[in-house]
C-alpha atoms as a PDB file:
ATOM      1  CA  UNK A   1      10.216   7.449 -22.100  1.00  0.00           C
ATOM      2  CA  UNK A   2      13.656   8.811 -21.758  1.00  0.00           C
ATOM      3  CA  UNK A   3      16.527   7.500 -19.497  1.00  0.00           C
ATOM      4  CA  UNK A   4      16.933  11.189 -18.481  1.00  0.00           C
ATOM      5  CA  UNK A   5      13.554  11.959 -17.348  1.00  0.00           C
ATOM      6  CA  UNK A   6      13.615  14.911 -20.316  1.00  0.00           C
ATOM      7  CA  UNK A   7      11.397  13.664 -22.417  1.00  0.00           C
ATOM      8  CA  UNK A   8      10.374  15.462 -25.823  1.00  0.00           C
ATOM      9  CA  UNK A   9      12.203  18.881 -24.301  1.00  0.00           C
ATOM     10  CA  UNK A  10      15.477  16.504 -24.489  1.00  0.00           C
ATOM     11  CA  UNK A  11      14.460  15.657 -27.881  1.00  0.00           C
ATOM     12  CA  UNK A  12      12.756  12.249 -26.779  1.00  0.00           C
ATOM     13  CA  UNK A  13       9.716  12.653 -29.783  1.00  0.00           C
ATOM     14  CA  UNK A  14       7.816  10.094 -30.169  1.00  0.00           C
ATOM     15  CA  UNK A  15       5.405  11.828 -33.073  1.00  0.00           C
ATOM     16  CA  UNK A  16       3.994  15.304 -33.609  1.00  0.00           C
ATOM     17  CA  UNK A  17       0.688  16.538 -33.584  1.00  0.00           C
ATOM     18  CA  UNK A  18      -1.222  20.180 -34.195  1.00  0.00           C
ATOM     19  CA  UNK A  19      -3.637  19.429 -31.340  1.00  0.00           C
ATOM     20  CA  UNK A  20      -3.397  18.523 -27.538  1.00  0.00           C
ATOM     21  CA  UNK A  21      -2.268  14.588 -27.507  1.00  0.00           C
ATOM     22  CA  UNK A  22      -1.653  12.465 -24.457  1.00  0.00           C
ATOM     23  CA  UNK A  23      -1.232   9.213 -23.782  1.00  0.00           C
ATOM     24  CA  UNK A  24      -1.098   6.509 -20.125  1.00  0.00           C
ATOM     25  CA  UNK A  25       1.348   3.579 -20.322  1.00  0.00           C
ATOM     26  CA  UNK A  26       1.617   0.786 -17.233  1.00  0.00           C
ATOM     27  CA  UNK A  27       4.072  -1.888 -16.800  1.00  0.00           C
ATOM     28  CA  UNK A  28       3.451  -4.070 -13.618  1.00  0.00           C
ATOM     29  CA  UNK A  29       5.051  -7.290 -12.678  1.00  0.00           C
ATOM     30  CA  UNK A  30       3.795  -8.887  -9.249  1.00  0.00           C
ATOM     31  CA  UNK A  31       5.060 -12.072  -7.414  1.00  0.00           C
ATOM     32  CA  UNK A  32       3.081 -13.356  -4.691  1.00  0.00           C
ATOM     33  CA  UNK A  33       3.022 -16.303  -2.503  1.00  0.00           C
ATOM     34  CA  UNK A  34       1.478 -17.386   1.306  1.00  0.00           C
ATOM     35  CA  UNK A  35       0.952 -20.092   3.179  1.00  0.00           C
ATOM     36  CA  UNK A  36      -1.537 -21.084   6.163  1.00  0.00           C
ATOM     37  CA  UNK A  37      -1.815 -23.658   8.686  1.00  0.00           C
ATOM     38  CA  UNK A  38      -4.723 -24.632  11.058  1.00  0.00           C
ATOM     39  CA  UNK A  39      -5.287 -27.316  13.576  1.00  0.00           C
ATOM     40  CA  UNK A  40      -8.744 -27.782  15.416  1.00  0.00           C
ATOM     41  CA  UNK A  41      -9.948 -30.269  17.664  1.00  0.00           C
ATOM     42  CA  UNK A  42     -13.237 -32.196  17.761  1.00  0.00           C
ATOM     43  CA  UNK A  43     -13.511 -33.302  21.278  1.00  0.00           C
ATOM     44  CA  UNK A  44     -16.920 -34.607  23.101  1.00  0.00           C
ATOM     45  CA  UNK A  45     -16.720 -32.306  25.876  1.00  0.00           C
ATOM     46  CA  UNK A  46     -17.989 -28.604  25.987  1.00  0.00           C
ATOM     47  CA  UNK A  47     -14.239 -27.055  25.196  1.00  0.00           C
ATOM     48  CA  UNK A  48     -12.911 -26.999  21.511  1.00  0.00           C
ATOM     49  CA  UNK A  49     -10.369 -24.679  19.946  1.00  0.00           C
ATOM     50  CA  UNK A  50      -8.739 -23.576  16.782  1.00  0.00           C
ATOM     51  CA  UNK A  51      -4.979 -22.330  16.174  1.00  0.00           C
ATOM     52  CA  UNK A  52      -3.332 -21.151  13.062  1.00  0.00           C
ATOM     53  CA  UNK A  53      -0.508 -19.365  11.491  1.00  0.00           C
ATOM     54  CA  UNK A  54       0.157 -17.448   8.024  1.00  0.00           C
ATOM     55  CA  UNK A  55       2.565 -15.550   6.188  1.00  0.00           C
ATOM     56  CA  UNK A  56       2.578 -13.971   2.678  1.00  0.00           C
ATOM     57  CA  UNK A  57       4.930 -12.188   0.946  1.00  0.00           C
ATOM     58  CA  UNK A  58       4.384 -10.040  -2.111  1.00  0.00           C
ATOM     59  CA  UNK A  59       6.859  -8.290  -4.430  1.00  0.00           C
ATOM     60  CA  UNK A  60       6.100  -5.771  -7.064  1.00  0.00           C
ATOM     61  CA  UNK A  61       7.332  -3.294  -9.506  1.00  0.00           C
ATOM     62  CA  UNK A  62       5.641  -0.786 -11.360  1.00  0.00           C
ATOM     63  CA  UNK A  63       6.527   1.890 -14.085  1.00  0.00           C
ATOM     64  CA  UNK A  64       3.520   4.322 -15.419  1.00  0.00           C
ATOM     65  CA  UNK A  65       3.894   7.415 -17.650  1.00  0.00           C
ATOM     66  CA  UNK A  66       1.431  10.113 -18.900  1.00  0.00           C
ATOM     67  CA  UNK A  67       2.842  11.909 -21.767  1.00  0.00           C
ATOM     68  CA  UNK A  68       0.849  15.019 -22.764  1.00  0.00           C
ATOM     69  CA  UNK A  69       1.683  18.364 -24.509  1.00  0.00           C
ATOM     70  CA  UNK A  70       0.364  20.548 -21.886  1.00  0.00           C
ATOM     71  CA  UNK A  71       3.588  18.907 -19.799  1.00  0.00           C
ATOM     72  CA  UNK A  72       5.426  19.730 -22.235  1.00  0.00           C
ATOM     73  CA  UNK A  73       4.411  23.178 -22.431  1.00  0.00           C
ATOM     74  CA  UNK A  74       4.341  23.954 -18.778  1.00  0.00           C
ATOM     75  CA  UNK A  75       7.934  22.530 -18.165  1.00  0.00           C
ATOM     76  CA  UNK A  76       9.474  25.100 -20.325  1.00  0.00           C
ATOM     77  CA  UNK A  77       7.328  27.820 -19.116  1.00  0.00           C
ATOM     78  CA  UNK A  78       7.807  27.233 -15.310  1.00  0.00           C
ATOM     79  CA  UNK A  79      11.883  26.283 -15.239  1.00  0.00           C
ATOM     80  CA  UNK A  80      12.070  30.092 -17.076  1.00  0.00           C
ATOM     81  CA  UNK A  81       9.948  32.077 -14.829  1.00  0.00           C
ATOM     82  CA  UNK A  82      11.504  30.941 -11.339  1.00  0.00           C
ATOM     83  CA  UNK A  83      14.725  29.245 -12.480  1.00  0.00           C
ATOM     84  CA  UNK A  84      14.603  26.026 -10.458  1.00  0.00           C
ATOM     85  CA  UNK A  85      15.586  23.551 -13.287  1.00  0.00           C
ATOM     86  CA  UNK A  86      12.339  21.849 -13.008  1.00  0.00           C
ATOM     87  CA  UNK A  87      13.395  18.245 -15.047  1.00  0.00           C
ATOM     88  CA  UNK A  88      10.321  15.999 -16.335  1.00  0.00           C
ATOM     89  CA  UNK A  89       8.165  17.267 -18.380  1.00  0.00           C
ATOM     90  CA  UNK A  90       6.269  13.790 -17.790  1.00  0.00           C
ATOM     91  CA  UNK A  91       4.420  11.841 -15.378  1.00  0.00           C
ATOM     92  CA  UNK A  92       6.676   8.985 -14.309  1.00  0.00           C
ATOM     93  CA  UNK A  93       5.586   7.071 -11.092  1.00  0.00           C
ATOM     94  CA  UNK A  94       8.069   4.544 -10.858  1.00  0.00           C
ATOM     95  CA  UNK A  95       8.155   1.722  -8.415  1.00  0.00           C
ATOM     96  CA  UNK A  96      11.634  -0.405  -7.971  1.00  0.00           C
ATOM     97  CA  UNK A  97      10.632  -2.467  -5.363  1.00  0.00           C
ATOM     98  CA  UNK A  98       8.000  -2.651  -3.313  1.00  0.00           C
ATOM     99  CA  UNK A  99       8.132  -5.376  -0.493  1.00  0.00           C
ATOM    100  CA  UNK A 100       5.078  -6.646   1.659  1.00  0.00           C
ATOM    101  CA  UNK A 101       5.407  -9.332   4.252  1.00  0.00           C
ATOM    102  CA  UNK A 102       3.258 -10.344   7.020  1.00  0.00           C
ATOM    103  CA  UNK A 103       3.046 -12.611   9.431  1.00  0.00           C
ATOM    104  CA  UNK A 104      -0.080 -13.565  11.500  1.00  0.00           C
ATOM    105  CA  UNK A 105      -0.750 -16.306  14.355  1.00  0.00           C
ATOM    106  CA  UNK A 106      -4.264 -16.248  15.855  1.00  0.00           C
ATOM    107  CA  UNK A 107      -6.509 -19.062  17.508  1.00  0.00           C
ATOM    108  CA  UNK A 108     -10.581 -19.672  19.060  1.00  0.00           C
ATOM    109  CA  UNK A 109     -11.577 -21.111  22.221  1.00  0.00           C
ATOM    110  CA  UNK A 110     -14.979 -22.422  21.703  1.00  0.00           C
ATOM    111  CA  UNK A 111     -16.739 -23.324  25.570  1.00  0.00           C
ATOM    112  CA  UNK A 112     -20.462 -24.254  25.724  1.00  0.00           C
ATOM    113  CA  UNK A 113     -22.010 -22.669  29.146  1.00  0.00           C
ATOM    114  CA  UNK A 114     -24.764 -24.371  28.443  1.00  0.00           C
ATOM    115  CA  UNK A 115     -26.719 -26.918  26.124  1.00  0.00           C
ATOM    116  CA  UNK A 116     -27.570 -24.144  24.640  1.00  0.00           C
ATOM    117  CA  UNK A 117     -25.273 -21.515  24.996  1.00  0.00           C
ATOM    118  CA  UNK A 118     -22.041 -21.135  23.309  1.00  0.00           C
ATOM    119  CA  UNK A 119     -19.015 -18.626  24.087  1.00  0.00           C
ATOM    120  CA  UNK A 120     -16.382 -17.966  21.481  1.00  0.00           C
ATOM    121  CA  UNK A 121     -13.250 -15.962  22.467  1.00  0.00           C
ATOM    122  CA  UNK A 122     -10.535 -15.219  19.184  1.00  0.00           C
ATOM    123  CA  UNK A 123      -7.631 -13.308  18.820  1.00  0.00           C
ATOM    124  CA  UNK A 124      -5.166 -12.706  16.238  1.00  0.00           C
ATOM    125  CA  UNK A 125      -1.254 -10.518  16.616  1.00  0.00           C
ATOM    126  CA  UNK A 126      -0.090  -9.748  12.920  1.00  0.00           C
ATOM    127  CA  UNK A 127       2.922  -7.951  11.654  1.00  0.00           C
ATOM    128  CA  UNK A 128       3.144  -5.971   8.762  1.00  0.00           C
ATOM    129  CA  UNK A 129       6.430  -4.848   7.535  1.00  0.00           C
ATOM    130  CA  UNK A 130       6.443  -3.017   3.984  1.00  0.00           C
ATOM    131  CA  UNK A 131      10.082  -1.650   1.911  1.00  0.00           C
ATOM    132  CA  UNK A 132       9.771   0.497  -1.052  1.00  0.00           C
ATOM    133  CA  UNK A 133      11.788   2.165  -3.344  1.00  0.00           C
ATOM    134  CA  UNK A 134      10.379   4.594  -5.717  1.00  0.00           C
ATOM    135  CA  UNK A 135      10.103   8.385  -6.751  1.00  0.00           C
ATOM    136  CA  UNK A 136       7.799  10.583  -9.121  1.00  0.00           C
ATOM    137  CA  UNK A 137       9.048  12.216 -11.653  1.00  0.00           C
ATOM    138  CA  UNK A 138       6.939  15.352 -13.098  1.00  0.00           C
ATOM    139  CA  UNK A 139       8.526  19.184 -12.942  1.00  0.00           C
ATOM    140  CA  UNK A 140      10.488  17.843 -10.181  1.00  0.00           C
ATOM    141  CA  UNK A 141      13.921  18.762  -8.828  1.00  0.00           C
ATOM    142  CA  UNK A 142      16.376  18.514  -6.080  1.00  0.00           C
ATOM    143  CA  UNK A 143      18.734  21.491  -6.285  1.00  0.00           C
ATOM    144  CA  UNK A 144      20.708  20.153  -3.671  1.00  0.00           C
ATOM    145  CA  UNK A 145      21.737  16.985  -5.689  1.00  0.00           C
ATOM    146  CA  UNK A 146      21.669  18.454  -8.626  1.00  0.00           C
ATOM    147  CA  UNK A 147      24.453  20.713  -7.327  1.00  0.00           C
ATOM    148  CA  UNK A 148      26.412  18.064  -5.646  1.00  0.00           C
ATOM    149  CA  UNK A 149      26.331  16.124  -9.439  1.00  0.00           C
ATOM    150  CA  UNK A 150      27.508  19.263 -11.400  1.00  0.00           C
ATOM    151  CA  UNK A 151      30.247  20.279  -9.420  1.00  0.00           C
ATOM    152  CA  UNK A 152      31.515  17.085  -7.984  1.00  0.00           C
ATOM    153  CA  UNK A 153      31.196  15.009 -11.292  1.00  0.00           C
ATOM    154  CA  UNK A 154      30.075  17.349 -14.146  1.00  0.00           C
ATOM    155  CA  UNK A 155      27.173  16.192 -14.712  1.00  0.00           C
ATOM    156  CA  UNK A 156      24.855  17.515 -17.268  1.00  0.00           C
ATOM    157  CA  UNK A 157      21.258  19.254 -16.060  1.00  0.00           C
ATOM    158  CA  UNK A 158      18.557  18.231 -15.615  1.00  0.00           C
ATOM    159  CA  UNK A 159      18.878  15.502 -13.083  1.00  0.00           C
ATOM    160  CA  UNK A 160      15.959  13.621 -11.735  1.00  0.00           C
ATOM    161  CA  UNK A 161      15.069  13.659  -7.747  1.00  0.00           C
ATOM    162  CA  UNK A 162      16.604  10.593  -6.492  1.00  0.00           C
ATOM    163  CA  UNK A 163      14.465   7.731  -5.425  1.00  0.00           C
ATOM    164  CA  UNK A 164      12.920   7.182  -1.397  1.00  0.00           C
ATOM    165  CA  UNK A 165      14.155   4.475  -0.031  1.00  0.00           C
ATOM    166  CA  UNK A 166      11.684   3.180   3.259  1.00  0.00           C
ATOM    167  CA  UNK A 167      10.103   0.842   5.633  1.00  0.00           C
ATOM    168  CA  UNK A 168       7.888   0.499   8.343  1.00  0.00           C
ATOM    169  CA  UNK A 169       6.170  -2.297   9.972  1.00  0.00           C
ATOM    170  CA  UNK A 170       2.988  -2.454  11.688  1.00  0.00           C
ATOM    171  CA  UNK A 171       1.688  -4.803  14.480  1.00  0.00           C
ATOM    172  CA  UNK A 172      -1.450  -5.135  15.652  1.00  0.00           C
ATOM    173  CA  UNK A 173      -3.572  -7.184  18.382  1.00  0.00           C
ATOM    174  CA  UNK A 174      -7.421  -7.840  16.781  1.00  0.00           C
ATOM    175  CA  UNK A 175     -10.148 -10.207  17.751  1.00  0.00           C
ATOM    176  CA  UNK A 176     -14.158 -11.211  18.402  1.00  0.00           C
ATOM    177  CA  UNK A 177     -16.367 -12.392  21.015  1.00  0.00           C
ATOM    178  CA  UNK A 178     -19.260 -13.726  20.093  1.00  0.00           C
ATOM    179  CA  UNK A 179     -22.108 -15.567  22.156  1.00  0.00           C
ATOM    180  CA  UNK A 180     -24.824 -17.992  20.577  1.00  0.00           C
ATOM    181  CA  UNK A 181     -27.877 -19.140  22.012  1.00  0.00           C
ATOM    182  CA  UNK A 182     -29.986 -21.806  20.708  1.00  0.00           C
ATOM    183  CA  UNK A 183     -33.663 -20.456  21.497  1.00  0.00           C
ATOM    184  CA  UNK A 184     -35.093 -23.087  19.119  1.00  0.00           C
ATOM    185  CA  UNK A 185     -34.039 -26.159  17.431  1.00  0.00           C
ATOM    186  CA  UNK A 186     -34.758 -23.987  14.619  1.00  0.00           C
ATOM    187  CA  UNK A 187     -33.670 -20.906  15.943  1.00  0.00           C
ATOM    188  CA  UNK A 188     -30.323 -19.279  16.911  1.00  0.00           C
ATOM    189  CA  UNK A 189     -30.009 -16.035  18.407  1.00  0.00           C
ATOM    190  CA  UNK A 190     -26.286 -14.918  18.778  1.00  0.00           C
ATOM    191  CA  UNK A 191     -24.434 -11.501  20.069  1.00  0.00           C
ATOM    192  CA  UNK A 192     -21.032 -10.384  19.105  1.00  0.00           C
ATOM    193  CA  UNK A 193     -18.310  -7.918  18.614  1.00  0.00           C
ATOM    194  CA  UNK A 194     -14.927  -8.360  16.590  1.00  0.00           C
ATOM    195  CA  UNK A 195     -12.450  -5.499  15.627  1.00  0.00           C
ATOM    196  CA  UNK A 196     -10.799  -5.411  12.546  1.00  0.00           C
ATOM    197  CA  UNK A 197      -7.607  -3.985  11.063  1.00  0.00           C
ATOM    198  CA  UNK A 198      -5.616  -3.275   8.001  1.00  0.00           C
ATOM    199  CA  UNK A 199      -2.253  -2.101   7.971  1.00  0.00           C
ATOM    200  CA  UNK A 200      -0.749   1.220   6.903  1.00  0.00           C
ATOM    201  CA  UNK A 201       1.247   1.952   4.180  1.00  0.00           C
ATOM    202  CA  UNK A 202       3.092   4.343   1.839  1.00  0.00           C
ATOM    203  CA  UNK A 203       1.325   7.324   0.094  1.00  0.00           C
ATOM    204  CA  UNK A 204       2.710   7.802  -4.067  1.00  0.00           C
ATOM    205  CA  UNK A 205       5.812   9.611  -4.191  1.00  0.00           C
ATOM    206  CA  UNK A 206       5.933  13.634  -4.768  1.00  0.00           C
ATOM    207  CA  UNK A 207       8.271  16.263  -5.181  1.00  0.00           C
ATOM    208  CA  UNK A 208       8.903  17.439  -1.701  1.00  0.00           C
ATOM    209  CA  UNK A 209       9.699  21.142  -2.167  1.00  0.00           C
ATOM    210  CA  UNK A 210       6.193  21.345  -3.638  1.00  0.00           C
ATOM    211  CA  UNK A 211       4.608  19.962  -1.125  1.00  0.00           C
ATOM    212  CA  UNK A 212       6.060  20.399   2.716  1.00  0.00           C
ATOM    213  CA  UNK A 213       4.904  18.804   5.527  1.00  0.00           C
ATOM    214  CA  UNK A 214       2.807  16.216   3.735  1.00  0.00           C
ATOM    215  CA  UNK A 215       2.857  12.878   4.947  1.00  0.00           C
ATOM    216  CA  UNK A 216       4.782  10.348   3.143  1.00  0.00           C
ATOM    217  CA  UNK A 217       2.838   7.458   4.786  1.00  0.00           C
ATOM    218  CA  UNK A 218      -0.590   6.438   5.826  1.00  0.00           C
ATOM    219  CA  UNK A 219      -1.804   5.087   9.228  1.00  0.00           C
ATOM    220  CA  UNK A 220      -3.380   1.429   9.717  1.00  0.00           C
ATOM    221  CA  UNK A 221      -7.216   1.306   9.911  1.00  0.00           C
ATOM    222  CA  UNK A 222      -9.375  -0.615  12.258  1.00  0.00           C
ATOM    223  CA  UNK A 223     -13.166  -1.388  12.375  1.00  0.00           C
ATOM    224  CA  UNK A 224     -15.054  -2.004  15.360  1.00  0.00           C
ATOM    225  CA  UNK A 225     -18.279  -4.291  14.825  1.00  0.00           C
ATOM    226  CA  UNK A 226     -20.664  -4.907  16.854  1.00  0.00           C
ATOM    227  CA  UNK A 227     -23.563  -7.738  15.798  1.00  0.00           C
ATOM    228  CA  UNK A 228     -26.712  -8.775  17.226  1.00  0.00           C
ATOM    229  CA  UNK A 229     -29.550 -11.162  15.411  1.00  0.00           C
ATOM    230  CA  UNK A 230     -31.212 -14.381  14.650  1.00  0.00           C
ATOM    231  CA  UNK A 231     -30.726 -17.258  12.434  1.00  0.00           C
ATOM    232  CA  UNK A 232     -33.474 -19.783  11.287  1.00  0.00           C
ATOM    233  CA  UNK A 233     -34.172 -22.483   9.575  1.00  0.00           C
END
């Protein structure tokens, strides 16, 4: 690894080989913490409910490098033929920050129609919010700051693309409805249909030039379900 992004074509050399060599390295730290709270009643009567709230909130960073020759190779070879001052000749995803927090509240209503028949009606509104900052760095380059650097402040090339900085935030209503019939002491026939959801989030960084018009996030995804069957004993 070099502070530069340059890696062995700054003179960052590790060791030296005849053949092809390459190598992965990870570093990940990860704090996490969340909390829930529920409160459900037990009454006689044909009416019961349920109603809860929870939060989490998880922060990570994460550094990961592939080193290989044929980088190495390619990085000279490409920043000659079109002139762009291509910079790493290394994979280097690397994750600063990356922020998750959500917050949930949801609740059941639980009526018997019947001695026999049973509605349940639940619902849950969550909020996903997500911050990141982080950037990839392999042949990549951003003429525009590299320019600004050189002539404002003399800096040296290469320069590495600088990181994205985002957020978003996600909320979504989900919930089931399920209906249960006791046929049978022994047997419990039951219909229902719940829809699910998990929220969206940020695809790994890339060198934009490279690729335009590619998204730079992912959208939430939900799952409709739809049961029918029999329990017994």
């Amino acid at each position: 690894p070099s502070a530069n992004s340059t890696g062995s074509i700054g003179g960052h050399i590790d060791a030296v080989n005849v053949g092809q060599e390459s190598y992965d390295q990870s570093n990940q730290d990860s704090e996490q913490y969340s909390v829930e709270a529920r409160i459900q009643s037990d009454y006689e009567g044909p009416f019961n409910f349920l109603l809860g709230a929870f939060y989490m909130d998880v922060d990570l960073d994460n550094q990961y490098w592939v080193f290989a020759s044929g980088f190495d190779y390619f990085s000279v070879v490409a920043s000659q033929q079109d002139g762009a001052g291509r910079v790493s000749p290394m994979f280097n995803n690397t994750t600063d920050d990356y922020d998750i927090e959500s917050t949930a509240i949801f609740g059941e209503i639980y009526y018997e129609l019947t001695d026999t028949l049973k509605l349940t009606l639940g619902a849950r509104y969550t909020i996903d919010e997500k911050d990141i900052e982080d950037r990839q760095l392999l042949l990549n380059r951003d003429p525009v700051t590299q320019e600004i650097l050189v002539q404002e402040l003399g800096a040296d090339l290469p320069i590495p693309v600088p990181p994205r900085v985002d957020d978003d935030e996600w909320k979504e209503w989900t919930g089931r409805v399920v209906l249960d019939w006791a046929v049978i002491d022994e047997s419990l026939a039951y219909v229902s249909y719940s829809r699910g959801y998990k929220g969206g989030g940020f695809n790994p960084p890339f060198d934009p030039l490279d690729f335009p018009g590619t998204a730079t996030t992912f959208e939430p995804e939900f799952v409709d379900s739809f049961e029918i069957g029999i329990k017994n004993t």
